[in-house]
C-alpha atoms as a PDB file:
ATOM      1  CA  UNK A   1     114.257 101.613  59.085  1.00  0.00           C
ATOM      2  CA  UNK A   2     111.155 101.920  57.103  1.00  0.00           C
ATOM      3  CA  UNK A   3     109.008  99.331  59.370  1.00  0.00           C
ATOM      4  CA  UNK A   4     110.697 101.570  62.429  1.00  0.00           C
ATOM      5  CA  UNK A   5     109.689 105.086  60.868  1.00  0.00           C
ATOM      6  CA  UNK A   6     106.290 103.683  60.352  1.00  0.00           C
ATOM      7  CA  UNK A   7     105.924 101.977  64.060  1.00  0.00           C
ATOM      8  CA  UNK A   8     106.744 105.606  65.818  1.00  0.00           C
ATOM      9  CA  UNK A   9     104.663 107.784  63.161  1.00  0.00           C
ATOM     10  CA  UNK A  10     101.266 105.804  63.974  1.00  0.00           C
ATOM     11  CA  UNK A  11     102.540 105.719  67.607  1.00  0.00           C
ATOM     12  CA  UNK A  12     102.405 109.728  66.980  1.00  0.00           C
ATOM     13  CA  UNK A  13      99.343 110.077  65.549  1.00  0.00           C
ATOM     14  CA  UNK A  14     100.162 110.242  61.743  1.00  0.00           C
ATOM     15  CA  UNK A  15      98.576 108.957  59.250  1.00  0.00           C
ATOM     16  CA  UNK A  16     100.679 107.166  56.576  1.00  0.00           C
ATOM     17  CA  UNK A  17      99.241 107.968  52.945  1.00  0.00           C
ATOM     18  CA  UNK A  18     101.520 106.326  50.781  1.00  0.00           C
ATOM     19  CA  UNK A  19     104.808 103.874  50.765  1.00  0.00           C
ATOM     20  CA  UNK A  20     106.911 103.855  48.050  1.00  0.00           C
ATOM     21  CA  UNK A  21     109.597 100.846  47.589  1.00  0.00           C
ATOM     22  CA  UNK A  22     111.449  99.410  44.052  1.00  0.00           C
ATOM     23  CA  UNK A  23     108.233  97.938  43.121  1.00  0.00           C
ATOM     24  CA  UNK A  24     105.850 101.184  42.971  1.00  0.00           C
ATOM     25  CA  UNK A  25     108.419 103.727  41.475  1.00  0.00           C
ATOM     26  CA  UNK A  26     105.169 105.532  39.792  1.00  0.00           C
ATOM     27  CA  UNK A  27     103.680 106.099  42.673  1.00  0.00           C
ATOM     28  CA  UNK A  28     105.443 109.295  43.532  1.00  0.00           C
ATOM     29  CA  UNK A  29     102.899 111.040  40.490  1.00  0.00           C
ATOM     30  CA  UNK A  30      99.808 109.527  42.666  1.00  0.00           C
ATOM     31  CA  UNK A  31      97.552 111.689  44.432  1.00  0.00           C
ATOM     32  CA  UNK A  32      97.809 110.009  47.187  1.00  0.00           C
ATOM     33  CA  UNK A  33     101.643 110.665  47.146  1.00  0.00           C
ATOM     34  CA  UNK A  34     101.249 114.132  46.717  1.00  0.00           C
ATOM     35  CA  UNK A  35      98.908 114.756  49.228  1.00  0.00           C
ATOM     36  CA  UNK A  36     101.424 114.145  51.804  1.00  0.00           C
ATOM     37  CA  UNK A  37     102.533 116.760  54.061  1.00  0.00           C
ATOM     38  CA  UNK A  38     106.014 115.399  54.248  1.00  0.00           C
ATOM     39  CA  UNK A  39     108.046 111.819  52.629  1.00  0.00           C
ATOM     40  CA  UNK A  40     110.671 110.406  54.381  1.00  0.00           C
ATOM     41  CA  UNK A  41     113.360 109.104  52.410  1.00  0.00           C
ATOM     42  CA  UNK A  42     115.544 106.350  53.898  1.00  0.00           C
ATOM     43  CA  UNK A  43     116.684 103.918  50.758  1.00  0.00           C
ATOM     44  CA  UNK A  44     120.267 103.429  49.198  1.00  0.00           C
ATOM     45  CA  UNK A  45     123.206 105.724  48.062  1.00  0.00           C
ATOM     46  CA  UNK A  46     122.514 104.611  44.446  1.00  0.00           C
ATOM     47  CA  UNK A  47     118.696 105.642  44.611  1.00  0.00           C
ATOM     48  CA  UNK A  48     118.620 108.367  47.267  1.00  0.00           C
ATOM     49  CA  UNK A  49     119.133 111.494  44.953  1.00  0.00           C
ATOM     50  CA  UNK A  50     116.142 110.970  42.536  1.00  0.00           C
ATOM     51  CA  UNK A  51     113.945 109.731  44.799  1.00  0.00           C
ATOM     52  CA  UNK A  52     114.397 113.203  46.739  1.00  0.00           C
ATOM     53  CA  UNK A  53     114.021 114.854  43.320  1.00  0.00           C
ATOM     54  CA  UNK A  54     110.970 113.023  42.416  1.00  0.00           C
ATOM     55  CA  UNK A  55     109.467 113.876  45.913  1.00  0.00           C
ATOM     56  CA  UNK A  56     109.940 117.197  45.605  1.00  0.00           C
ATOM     57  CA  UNK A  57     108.707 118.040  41.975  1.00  0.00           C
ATOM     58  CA  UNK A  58     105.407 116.479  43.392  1.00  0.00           C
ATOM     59  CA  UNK A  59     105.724 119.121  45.600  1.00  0.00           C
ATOM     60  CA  UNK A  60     106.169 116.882  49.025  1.00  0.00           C
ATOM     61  CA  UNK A  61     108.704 118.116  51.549  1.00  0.00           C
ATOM     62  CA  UNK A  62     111.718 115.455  52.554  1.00  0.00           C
ATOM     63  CA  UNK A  63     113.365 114.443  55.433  1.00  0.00           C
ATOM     64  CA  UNK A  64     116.122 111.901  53.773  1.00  0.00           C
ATOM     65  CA  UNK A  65     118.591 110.113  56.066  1.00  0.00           C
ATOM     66  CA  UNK A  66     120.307 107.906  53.358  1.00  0.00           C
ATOM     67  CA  UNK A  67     123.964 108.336  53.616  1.00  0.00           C
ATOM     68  CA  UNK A  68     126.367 107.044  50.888  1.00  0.00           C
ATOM     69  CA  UNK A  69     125.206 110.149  48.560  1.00  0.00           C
ATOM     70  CA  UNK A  70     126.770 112.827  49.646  1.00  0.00           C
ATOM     71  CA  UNK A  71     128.805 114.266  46.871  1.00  0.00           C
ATOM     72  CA  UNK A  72     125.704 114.950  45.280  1.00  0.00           C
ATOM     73  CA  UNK A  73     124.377 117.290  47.998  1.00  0.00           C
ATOM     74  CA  UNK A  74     125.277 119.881  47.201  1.00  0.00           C
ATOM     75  CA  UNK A  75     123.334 119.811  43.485  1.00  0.00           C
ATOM     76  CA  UNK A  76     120.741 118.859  45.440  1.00  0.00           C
ATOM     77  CA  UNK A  77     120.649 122.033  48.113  1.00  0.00           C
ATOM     78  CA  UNK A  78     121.436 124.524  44.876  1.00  0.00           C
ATOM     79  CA  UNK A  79     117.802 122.909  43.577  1.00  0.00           C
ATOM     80  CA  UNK A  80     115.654 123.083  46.780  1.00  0.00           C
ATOM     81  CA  UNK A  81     117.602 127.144  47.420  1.00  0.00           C
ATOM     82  CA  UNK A  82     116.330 127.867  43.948  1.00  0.00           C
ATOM     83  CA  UNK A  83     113.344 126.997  44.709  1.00  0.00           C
ATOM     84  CA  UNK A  84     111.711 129.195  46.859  1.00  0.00           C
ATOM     85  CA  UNK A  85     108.345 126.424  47.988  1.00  0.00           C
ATOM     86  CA  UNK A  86     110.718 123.728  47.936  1.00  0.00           C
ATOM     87  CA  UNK A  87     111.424 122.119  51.281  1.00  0.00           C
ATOM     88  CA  UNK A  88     114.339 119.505  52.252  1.00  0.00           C
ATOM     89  CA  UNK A  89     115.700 118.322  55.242  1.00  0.00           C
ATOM     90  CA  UNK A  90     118.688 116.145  55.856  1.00  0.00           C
ATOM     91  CA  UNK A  91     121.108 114.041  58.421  1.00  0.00           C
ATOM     92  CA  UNK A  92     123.689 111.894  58.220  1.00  0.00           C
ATOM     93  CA  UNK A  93     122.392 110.714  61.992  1.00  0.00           C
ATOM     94  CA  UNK A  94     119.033 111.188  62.761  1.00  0.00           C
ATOM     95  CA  UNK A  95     119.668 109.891  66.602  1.00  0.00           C
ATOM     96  CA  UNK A  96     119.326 113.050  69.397  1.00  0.00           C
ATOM     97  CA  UNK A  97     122.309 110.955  71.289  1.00  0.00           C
ATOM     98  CA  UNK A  98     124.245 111.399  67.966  1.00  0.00           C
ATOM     99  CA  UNK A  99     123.696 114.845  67.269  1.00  0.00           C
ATOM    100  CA  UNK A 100     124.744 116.111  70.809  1.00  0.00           C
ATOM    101  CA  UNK A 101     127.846 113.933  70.127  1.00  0.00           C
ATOM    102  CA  UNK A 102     128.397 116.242  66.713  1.00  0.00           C
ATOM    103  CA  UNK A 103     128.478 119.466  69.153  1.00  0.00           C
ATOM    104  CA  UNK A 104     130.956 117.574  71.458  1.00  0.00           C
ATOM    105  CA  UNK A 105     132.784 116.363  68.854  1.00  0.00           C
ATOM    106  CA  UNK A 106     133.496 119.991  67.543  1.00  0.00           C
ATOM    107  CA  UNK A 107     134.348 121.313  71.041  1.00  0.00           C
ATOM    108  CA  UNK A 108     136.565 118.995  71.816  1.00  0.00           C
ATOM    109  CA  UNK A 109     138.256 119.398  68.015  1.00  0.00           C
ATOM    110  CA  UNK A 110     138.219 122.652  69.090  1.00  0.00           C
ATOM    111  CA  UNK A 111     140.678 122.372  71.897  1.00  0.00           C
ATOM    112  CA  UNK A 112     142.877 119.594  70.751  1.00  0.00           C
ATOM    113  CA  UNK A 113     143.780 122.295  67.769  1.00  0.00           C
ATOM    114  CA  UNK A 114     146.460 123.324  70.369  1.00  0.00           C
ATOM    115  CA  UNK A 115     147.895 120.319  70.966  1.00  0.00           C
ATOM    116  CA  UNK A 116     149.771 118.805  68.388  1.00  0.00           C
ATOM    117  CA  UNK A 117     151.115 116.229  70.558  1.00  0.00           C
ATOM    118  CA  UNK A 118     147.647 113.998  69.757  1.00  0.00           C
ATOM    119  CA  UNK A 119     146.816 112.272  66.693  1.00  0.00           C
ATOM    120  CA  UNK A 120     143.113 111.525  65.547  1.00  0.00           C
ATOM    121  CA  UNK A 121     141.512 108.092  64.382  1.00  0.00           C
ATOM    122  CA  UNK A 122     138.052 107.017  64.236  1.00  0.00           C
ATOM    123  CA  UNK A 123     135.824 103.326  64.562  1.00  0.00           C
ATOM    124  CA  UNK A 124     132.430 102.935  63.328  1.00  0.00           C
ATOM    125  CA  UNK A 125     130.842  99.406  63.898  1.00  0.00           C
ATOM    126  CA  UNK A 126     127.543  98.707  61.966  1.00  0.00           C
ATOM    127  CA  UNK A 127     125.513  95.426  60.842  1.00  0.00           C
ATOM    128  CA  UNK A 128     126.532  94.010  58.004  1.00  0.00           C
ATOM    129  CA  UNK A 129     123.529  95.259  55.811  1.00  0.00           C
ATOM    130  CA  UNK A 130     124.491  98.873  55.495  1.00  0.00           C
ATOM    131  CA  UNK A 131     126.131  99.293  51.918  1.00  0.00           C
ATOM    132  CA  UNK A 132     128.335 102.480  52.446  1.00  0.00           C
ATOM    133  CA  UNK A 133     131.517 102.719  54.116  1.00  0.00           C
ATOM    134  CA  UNK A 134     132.768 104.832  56.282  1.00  0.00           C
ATOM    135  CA  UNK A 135     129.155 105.975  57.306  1.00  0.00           C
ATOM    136  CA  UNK A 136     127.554 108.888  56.785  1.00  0.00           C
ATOM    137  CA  UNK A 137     128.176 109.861  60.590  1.00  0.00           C
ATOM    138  CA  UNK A 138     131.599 108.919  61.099  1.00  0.00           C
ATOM    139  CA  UNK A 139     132.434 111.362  57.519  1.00  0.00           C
ATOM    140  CA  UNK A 140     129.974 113.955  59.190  1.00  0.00           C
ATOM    141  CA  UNK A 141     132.258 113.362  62.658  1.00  0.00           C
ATOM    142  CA  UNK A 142     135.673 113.513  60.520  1.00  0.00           C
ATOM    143  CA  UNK A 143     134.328 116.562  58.918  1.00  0.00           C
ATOM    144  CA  UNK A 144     133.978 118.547  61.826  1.00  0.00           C
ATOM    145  CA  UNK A 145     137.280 117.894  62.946  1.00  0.00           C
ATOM    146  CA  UNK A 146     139.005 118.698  59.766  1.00  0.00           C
ATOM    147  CA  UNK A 147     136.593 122.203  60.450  1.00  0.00           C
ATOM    148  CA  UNK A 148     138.366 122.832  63.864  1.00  0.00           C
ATOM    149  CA  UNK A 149     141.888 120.775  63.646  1.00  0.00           C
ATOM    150  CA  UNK A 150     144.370 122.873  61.409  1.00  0.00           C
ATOM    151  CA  UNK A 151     146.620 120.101  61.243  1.00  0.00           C
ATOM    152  CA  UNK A 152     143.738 117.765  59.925  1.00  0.00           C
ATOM    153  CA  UNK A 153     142.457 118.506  56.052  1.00  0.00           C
ATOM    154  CA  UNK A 154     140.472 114.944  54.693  1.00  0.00           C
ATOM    155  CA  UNK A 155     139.654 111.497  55.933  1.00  0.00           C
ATOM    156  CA  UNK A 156     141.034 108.308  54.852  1.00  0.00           C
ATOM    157  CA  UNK A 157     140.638 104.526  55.066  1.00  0.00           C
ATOM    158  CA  UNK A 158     143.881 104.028  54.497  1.00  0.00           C
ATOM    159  CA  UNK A 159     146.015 102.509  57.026  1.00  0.00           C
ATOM    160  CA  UNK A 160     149.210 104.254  55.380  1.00  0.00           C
ATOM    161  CA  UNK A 161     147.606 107.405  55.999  1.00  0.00           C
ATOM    162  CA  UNK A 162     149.672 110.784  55.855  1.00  0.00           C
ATOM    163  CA  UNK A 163     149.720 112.793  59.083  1.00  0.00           C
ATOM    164  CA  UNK A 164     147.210 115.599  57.889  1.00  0.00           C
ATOM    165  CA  UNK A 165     145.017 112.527  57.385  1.00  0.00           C
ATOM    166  CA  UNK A 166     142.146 111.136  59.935  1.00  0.00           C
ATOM    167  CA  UNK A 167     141.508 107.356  59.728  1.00  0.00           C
ATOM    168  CA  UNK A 168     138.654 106.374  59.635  1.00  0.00           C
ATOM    169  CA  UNK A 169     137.935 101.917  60.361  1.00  0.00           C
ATOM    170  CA  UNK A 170     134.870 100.514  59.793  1.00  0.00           C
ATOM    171  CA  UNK A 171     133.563  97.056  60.784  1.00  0.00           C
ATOM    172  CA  UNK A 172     130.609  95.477  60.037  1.00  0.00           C
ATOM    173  CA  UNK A 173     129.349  92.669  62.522  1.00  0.00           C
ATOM    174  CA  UNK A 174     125.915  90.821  63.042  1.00  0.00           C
ATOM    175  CA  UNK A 175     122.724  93.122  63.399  1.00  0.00           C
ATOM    176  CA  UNK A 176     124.844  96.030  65.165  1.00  0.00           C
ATOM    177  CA  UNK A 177     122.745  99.329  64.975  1.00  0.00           C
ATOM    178  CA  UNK A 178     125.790 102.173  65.187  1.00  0.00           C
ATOM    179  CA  UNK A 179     128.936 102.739  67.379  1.00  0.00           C
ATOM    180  CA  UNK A 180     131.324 105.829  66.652  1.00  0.00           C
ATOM    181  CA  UNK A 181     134.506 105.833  68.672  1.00  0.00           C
ATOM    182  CA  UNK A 182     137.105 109.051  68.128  1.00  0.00           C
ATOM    183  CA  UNK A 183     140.206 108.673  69.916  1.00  0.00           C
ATOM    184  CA  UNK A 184     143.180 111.335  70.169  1.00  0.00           C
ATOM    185  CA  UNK A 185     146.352 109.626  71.299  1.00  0.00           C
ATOM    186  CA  UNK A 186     149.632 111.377  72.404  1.00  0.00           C
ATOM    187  CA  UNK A 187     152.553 109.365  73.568  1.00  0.00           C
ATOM    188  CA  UNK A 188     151.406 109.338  76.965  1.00  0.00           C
ATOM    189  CA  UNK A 189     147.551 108.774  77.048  1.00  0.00           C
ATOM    190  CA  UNK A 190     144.101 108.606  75.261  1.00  0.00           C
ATOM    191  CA  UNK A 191     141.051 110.597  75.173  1.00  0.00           C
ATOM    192  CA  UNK A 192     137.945 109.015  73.617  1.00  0.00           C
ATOM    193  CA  UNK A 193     134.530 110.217  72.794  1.00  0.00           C
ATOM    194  CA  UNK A 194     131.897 107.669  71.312  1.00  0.00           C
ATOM    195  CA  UNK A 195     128.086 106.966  70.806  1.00  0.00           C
ATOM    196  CA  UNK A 196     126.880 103.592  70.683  1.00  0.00           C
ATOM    197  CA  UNK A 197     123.061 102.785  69.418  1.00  0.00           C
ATOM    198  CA  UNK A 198     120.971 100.271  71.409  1.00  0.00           C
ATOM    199  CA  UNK A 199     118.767  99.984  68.807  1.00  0.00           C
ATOM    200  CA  UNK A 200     117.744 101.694  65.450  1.00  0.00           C
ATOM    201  CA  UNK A 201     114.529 102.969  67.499  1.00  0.00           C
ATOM    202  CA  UNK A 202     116.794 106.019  68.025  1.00  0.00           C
ATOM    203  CA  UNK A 203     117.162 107.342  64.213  1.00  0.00           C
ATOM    204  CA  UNK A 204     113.462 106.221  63.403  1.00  0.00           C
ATOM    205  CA  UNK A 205     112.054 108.587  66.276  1.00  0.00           C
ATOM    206  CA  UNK A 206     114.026 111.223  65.202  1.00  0.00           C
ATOM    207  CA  UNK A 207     113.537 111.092  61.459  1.00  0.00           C
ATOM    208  CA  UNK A 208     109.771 111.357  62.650  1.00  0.00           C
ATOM    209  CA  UNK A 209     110.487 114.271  64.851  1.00  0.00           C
ATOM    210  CA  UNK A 210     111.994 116.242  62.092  1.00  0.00           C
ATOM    211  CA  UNK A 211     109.353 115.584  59.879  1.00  0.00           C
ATOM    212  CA  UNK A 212     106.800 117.043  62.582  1.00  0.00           C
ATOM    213  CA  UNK A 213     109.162 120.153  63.148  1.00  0.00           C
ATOM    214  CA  UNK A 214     109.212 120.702  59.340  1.00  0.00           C
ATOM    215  CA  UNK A 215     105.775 121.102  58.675  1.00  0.00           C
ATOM    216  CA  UNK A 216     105.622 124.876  58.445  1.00  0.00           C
ATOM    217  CA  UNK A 217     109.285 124.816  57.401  1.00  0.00           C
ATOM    218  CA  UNK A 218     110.516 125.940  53.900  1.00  0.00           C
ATOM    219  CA  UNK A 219     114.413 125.953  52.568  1.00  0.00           C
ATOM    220  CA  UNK A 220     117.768 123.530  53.083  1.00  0.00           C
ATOM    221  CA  UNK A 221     117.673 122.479  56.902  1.00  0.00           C
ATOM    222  CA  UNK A 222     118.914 119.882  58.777  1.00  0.00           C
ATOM    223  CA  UNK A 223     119.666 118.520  62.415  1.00  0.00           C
ATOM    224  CA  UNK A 224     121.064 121.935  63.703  1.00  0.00           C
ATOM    225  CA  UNK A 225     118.721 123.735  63.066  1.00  0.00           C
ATOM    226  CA  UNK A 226     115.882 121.499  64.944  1.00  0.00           C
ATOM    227  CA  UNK A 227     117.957 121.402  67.795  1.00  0.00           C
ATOM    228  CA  UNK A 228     119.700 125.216  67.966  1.00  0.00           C
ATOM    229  CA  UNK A 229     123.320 123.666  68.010  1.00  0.00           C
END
């Protein structure tokens, strides 16, 4: 993701001041760090949180799209709210295609609420690199079911799953980039919904987008507010 990020922002026009991997960690206190108009984050679920942090108190704006992190959130959002300069913006899914599906997803949540008849389940497919499972979009996907489904209250992985449950399978095969399947099954037929990513050009260009939109952008903000879903 990072050589991707870096491809489209030259492509752009940017101009890339500093890169930060395990092997520079001090580098976020350089000038040349700071002097950035915005860092974005896309690392692991073990490192995500204080590399945000440390970003910020240099006074850098974020776009983050590491997933795997997101019980700590929350923290994170009560920081950058109490902070009136701070600036942070975040996605599970940086991928337009994606996002559209999160608006169809919660329309279509939104009408199966009367239909008790259908049961929910979910597949995500990735490569066999990404660490976290189920992914960041499939819980943001799940989550905005549970929002609109009264009969649906969590996510599971479980295959002995209650019936308030969604399940959620994940595989993880060769150098896939993403595929999100939601099925609702009644006794009698299927309706599915799904995304699948040709490549990871898709989140790259995005993260870059949002990183251009939040230039004159302050506060918590993510993917609907870019795009006025």
């Amino acid at each position: 993701m990072g050589h991707a990020i870096e491809k489209f922002a030259l492509q752009r026009g940017h101009e890339i001041v500093s890169i930060i991997d395990v092997n520079n960690q001090g580098d976020f206190e350089s000038n040349q760090f700071k002097s950035a108009d915005v860092a974005i984050e896309f690392t692991t679920p073990s490192t995500a949180y204080d590399n945000c942090l440390r970003a910020l108190k240099a006074g850098v704006k974020v776009v983050s799209g590491s997933t795997g992190w997101t019980d700590r959130i929350p923290q994170l959002r009560k920081d950058v709210e109490s902070n009136k300069q701070a600036t942070f913006f975040y996605s599970s899914n940086y991928s337009i295609g994606v996002n559209i599906l999160f608006a169809v997803n919660k329309y279509l949540a939104k009408l199966m609420n009367d239909f008790g008849q259908y049961d929910v389940e979910m597949d995500e497919i990735h490569h066999i690199h990404k660490l976290d499972h189920p992914s960041g979009t499939a819980i943001t996907l799940a989550n905005g079911i549970i929002d609109n489904i009264d009969r649906k209250t969590a996510w599971t992985e479980n295959e002995n799953h209650h019936d308030n449950e969604i399940l959620i399978k994940h595989e993880r095969i060769g150098e896939v980039p993403g595929t999100h399947i939601i099925k609702y099954t009644s006794p009698v037929d299927q309706i599915t919904i799904s995304h699948e990513a040709f490549s990871r050009d898709g989140f790259a260009l995005g993260a870059v987008v949002a990183a251009e939109w939040l230039r004159d952008k302050t506060g918590f903000l993510g993917m609907n507010d870019m795009l006025n879903f």
